[in-house]
Protein backbone atom coordinates (compact mmCIF):
# COMPACT_ATOMS: atom_id res chain seq x y z
CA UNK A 1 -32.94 4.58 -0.76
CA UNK A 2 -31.22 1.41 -2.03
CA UNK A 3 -30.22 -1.44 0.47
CA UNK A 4 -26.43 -1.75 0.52
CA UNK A 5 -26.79 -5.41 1.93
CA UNK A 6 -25.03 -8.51 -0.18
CA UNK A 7 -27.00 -11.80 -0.75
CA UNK A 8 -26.01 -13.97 1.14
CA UNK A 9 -23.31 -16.68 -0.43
CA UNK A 10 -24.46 -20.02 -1.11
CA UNK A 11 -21.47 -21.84 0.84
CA UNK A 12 -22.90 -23.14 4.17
CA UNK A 13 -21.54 -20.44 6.90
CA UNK A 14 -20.70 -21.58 10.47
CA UNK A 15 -24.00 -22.09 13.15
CA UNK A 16 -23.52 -18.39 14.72
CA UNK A 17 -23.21 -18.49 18.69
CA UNK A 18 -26.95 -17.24 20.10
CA UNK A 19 -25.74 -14.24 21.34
CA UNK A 20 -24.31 -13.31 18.28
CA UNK A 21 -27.58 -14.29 16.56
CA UNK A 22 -29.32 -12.02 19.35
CA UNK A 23 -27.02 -9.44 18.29
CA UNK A 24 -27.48 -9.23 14.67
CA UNK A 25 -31.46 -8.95 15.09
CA UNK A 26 -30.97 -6.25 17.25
CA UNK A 27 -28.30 -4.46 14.60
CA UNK A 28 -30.93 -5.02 11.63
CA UNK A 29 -33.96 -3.88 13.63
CA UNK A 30 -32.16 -0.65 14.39
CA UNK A 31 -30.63 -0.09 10.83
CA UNK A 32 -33.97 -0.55 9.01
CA UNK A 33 -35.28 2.51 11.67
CA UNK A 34 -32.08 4.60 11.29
CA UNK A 35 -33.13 4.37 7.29
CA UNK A 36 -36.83 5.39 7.66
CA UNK A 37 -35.48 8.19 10.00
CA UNK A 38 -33.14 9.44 7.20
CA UNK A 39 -29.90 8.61 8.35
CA UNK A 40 -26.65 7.93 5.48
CA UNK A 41 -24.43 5.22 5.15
CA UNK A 42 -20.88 6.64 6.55
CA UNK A 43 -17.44 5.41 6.35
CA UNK A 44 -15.06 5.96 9.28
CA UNK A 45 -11.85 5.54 7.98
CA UNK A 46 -8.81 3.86 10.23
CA UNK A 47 -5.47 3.46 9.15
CA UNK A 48 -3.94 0.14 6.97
CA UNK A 49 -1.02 -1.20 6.14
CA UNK A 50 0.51 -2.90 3.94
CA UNK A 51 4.23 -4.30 1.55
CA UNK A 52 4.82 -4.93 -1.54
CA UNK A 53 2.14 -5.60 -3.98
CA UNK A 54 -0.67 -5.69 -0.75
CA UNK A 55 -2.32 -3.56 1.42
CA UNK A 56 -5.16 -3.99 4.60
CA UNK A 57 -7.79 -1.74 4.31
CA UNK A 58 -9.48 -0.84 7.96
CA UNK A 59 -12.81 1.56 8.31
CA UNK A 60 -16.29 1.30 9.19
CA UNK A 61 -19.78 1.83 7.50
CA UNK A 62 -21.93 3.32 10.13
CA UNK A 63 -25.25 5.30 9.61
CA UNK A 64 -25.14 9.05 10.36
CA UNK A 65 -28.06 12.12 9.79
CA UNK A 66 -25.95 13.95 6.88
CA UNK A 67 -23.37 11.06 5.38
CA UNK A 68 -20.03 12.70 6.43
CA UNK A 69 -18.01 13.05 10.21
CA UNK A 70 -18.43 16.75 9.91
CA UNK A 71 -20.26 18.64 12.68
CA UNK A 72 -22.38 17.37 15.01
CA UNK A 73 -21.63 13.87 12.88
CA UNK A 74 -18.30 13.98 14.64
CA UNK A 75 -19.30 13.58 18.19
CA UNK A 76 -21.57 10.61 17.25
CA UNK A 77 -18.59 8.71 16.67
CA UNK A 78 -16.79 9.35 20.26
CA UNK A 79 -17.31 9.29 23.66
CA UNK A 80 -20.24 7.18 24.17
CA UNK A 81 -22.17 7.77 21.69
CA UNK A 82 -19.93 5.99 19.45
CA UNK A 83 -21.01 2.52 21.05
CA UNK A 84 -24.68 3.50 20.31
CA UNK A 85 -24.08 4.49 16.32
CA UNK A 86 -25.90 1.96 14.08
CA UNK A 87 -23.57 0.01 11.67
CA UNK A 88 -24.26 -1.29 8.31
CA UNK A 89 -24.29 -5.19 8.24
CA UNK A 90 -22.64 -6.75 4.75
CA UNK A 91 -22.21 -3.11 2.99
CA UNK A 92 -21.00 -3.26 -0.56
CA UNK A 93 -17.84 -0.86 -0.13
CA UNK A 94 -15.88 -0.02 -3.23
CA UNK A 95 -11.66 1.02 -2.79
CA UNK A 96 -9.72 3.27 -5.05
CA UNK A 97 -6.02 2.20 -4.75
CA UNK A 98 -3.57 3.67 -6.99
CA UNK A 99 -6.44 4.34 -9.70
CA UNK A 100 -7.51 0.48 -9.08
CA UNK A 101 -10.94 0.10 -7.67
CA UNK A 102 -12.49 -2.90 -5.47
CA UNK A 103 -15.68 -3.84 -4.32
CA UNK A 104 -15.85 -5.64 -1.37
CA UNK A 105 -18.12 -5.92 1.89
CA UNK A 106 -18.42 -4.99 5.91
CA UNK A 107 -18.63 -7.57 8.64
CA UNK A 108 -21.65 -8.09 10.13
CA UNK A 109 -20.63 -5.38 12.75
CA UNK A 110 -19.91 -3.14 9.78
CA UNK A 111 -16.30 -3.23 10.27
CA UNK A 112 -14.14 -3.60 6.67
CA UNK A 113 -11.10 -5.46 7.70
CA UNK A 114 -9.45 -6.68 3.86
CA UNK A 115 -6.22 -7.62 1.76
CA UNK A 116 -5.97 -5.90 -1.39
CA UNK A 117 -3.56 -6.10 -3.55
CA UNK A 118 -1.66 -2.61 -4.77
CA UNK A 119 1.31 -1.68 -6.90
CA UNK A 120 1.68 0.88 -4.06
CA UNK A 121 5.88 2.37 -3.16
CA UNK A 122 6.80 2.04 0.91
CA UNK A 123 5.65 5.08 1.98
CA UNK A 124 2.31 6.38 3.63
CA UNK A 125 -0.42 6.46 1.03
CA UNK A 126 -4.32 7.06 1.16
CA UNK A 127 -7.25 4.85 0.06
CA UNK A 128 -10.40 6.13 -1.21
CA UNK A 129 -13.53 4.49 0.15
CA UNK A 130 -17.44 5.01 -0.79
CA UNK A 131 -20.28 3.24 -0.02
CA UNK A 132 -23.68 3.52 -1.55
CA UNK A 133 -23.32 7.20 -3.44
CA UNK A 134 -21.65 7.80 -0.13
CA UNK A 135 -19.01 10.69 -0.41
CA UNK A 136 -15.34 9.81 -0.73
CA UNK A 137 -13.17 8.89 2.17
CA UNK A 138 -9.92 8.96 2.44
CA UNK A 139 -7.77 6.17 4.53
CA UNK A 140 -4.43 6.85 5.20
CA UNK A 141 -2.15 3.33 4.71
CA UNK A 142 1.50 2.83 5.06
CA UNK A 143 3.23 0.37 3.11
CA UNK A 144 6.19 -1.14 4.90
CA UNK A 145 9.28 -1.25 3.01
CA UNK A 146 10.44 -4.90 2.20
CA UNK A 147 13.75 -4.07 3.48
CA UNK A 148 12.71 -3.55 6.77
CA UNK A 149 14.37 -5.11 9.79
CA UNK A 150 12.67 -3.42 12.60
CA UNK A 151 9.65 -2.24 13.95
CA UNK A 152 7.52 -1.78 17.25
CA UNK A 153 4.48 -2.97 18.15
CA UNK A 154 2.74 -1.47 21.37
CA UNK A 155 0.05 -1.46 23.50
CA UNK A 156 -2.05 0.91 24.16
CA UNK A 157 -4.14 0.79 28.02
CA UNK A 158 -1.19 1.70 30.52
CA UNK A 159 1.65 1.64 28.06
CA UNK A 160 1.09 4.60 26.75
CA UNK A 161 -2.05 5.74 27.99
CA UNK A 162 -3.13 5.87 31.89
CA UNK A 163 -6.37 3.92 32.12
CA UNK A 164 -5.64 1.70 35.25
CA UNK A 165 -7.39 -1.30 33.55
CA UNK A 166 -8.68 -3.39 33.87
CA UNK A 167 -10.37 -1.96 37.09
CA UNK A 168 -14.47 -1.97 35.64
CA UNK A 169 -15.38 1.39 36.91
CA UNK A 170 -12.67 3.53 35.75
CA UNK A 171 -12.11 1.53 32.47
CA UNK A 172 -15.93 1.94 31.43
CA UNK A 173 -15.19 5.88 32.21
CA UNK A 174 -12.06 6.23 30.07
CA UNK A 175 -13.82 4.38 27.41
CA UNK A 176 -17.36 5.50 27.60
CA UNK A 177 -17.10 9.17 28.69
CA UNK A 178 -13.50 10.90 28.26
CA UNK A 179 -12.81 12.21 25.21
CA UNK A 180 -8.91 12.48 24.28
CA UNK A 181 -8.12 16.11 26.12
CA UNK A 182 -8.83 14.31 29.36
CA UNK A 183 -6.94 10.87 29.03
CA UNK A 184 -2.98 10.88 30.85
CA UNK A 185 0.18 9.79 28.16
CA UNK A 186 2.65 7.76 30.19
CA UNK A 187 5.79 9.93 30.83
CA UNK A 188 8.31 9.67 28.27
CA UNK A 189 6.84 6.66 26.21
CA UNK A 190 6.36 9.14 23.02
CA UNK A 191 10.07 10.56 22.99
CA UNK A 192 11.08 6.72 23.28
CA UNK A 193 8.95 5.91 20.29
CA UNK A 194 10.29 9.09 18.75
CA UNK A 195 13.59 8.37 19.32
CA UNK A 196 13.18 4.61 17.83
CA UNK A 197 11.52 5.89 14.81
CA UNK A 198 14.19 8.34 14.34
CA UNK A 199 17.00 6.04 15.14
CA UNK A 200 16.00 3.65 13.12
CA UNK A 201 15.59 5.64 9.66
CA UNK A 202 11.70 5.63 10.48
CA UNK A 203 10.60 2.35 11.69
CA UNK A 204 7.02 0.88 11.26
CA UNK A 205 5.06 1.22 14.44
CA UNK A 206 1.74 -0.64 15.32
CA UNK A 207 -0.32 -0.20 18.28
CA UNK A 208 -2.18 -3.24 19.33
CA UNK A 209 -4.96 -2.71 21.98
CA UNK A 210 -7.94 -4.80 23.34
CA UNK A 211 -10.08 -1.94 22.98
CA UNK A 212 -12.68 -1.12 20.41
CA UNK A 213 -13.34 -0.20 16.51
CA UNK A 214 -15.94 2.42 17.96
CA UNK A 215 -13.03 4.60 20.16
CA UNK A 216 -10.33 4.71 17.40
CA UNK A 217 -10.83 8.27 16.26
CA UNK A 218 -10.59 9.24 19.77
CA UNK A 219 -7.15 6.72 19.73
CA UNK A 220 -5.86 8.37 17.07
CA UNK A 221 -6.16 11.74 18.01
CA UNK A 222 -4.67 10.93 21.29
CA UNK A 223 -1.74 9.66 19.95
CA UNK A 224 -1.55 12.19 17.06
CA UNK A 225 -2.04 15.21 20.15
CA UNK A 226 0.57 13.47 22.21
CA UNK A 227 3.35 13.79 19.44
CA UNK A 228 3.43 9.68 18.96
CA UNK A 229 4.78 8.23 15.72
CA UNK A 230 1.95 7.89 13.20
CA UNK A 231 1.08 4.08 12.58
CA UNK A 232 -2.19 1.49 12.37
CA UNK A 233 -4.22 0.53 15.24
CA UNK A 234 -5.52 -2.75 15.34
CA UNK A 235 -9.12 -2.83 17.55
CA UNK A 236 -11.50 -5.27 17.42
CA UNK A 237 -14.98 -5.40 17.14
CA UNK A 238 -16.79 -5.45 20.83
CA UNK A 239 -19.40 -8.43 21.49
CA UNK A 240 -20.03 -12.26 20.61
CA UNK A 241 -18.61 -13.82 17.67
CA UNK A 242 -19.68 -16.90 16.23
CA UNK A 243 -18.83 -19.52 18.74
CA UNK A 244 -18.21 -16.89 21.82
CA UNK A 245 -20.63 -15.10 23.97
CA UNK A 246 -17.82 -12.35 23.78
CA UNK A 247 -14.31 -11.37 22.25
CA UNK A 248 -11.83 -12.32 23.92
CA UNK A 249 -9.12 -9.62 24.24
CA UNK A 250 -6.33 -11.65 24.60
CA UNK A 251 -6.92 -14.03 21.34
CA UNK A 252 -7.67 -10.46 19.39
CA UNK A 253 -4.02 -9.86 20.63
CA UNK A 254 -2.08 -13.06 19.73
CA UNK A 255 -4.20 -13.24 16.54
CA UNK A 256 -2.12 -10.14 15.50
CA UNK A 257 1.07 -10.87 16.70
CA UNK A 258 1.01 -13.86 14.47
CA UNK A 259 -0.21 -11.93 11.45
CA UNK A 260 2.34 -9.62 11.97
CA UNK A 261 4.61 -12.37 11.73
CA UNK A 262 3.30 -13.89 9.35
CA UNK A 263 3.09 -10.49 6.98
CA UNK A 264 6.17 -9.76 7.66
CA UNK A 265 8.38 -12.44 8.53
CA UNK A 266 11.65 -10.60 8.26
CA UNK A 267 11.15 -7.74 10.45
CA UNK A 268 12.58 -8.02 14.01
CA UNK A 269 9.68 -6.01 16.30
CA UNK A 270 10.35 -4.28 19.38
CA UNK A 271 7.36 -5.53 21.43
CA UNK A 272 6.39 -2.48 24.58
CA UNK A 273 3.95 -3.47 26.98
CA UNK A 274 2.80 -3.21 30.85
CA UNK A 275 3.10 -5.57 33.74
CA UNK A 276 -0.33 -4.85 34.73
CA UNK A 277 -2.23 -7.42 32.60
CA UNK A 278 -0.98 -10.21 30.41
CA UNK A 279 1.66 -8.38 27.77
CA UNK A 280 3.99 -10.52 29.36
CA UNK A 281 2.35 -13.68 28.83
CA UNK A 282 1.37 -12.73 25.38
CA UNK A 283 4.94 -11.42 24.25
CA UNK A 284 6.21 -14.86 25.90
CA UNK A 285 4.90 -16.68 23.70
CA UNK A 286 4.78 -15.33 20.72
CA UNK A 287 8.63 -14.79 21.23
CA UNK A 288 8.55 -18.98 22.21
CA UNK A 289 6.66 -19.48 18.54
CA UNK A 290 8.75 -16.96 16.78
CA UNK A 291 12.14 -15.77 18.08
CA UNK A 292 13.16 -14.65 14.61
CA UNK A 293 10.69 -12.45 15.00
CA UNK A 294 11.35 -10.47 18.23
CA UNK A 295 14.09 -8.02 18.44
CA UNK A 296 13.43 -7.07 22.20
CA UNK A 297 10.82 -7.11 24.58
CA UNK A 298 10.36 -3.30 26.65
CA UNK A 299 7.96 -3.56 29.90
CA UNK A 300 6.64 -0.68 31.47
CA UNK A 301 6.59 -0.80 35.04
CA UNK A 302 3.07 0.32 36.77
CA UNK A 303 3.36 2.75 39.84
CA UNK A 304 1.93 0.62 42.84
CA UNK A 305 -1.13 2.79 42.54
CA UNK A 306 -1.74 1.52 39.25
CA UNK A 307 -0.86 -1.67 40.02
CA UNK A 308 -3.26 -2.39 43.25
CA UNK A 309 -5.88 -0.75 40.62
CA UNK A 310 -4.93 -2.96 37.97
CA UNK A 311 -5.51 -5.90 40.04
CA UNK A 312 -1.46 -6.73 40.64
CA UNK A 313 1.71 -7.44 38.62
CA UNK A 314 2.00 -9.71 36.22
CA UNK A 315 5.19 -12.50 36.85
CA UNK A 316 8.10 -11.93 34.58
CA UNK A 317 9.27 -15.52 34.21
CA UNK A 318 8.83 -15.05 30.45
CA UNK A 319 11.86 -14.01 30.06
CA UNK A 320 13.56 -16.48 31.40
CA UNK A 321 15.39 -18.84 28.89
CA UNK A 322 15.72 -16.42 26.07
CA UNK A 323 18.90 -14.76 24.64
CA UNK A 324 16.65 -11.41 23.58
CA UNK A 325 16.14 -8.49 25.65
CA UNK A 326 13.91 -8.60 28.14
CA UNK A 327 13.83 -4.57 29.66
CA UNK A 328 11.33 -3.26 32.48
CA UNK A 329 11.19 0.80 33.57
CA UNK A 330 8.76 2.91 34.92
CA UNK A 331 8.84 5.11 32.19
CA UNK A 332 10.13 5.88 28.72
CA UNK A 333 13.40 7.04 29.86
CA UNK A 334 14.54 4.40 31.75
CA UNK A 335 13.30 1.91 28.81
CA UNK A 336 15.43 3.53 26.27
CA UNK A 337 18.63 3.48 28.69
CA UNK A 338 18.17 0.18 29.23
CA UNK A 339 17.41 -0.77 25.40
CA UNK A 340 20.80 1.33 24.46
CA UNK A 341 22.10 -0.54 26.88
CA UNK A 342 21.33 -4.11 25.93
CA UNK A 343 22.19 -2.79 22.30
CA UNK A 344 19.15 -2.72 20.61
CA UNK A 345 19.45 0.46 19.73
CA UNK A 346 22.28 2.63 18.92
CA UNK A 347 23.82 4.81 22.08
CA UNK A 348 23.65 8.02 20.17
CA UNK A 349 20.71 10.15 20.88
CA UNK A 350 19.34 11.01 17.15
């Protein structure tokens, strides 16, 4: 079987941190075994986004026994088992947009995170992604029209999923063991986003989360089960990185807010978070570096419960100082009467 790896480019890359040195041993000791026992490159495919003349392509290259997610291939990548699949390190992937094809290459975690540029129309579109004589996979991207003025941006863990993070226990059981049928939606948080998306002439919605590449599927099919607006999740890739003995969750999240803005630096978001970690914090700033950007800011309140599990409240003196909205509820319904409301959205119910 060929080897899918790139050489390695002559520019002089960054010293990596010795974990992640540690890490990548490990990764190529277990790929070279998963290829003497048989097992097929395999693309997991997320969903990208994108404007006009761009789009970011998001999957993964992991190894599998037959080369596809069907079957028993399907429960290697959830649960559990989808921290222990082996990924492909540097795999040559080729993309099919609009008849245009690509070649370019995983992470060393096998994770293809990439900017491509397309001649696709706003609209949801898929991708077609192979790797190695792999069969073709389809990723579903949507391209954001350049006339839009508004969009949301959520998080996931206790926004609109009960996890009661970041308490260790339960949060390594919700990630590690539940599959989607046994994970809580928040009340009312999906007919808010509904509502939005309708409301708004269909809206671009993003959910940002701390969480990992490996537990998207199961993401997405919560979401998808739990009648939420279709839209990209951005993960990122558990472990070290190069100068960190692990990811840190919280620059994974302001990384992205500034992308966003970055990307799309005339759309206003709607930014929906909990007050049981650092949403607050993050959303405070990012609305400090880019005001243009922030149409509102929506809170979700955590029962006490969930709060004494989530190790307290987070202070809301972030939104002091600021002429944008600044809403907190316990649920979806009282977010959306207070967002109609302060007038960021219209009063009519769609």
């Amino acid at each position: 079987m060929p080897d899918i790896r790139k050489q390695a480019p002559a520019a002089v890359e960054p010293l990596l941190h010795r974990a992640a040195r540690i890490e990548n041993s490990v990764h190529r000791f277990r790929e070279k075994r998963a290829r003497k026992r048989g097992l097929r490159p395999t693309i997991v495919p997320y969903t990208g986004y994108g404007s006009s003349g761009w789009v970011r392509v998001l999957s993964r290259v992991l190894l599998t026994r037959t080369g596809t997610l069907d079957g028993a291939d399907r429960a290697n990548v959830r649960g559990w088992r989808s921290f222990t699949s082996v990924p492909v390190e540097h795999a040559v992937v080729e993309v099919t947009i609009g008849g245009r094809t690509q070649t370019v290459t995983t992470d060393r975690g096998g994770v293809l995170d990439v900017r491509l540029e397309s001649d696709l129309a706003p609209g949801w579109h898929v991708v077609t992604i192979t790797t190695e004589g792999s069969l073709p996979v389809e990723a579903p991207v949507a391209v954001i029209d350049p006339d839009a003025r508004f969009g949301i941006v959520s998080d996931i863990d206790d926004t609109v999923m009960v996890t009661s993070l970041p308490r260790p226990l339960l949060a390594a059981w919700n990630t590690f063991v539940l599959n989607e049928h046994a994970r809580r939606p928040v009340p009312g948080m999906a007919v808010l986003y509904e509502r939005l998306h309708a409301s708004s002439g269909g809206c671009p919605v993003v959910y940002l989360s701390t969480g990992a590449w490996n537990v998207a599927p199961t993401l997405s099919r919560f979401l998808s089960r739990n009648l939420y607006p279709s839209g990209p999740l951005l993960l990122t890739d558990w472990g070290p990185t190069h100068d960190r003995f692990f990811r840190s969750g919280r620059l994974h999240k302001q990384g992205s807010l500034d992308r966003l803005a970055e990307e799309f630096p005339r759309v206003r978001w709607l930014l929906v978070g909990d007050d049981g970690q650092h949403d607050e914090e993050l959303y405070g700033r990012f609305l400090h570096d880019h005001p243009e950007n922030v149409a509102a800011v929506a809170i979700r309140e955590l029962s006490p419960s969930e709060a004494v599990l989530a190790g307290g409240r987070s202070r809301s003196e972030h939104a002091q100082g600021t002429d944008v909205a600044w809403v907190s509820a316990p649920d979806g319904a009282g977010l959306w009467d207070q967002l109609t409301e302060a007038g960021v959205v219209a009063a009519r119910t769609p």
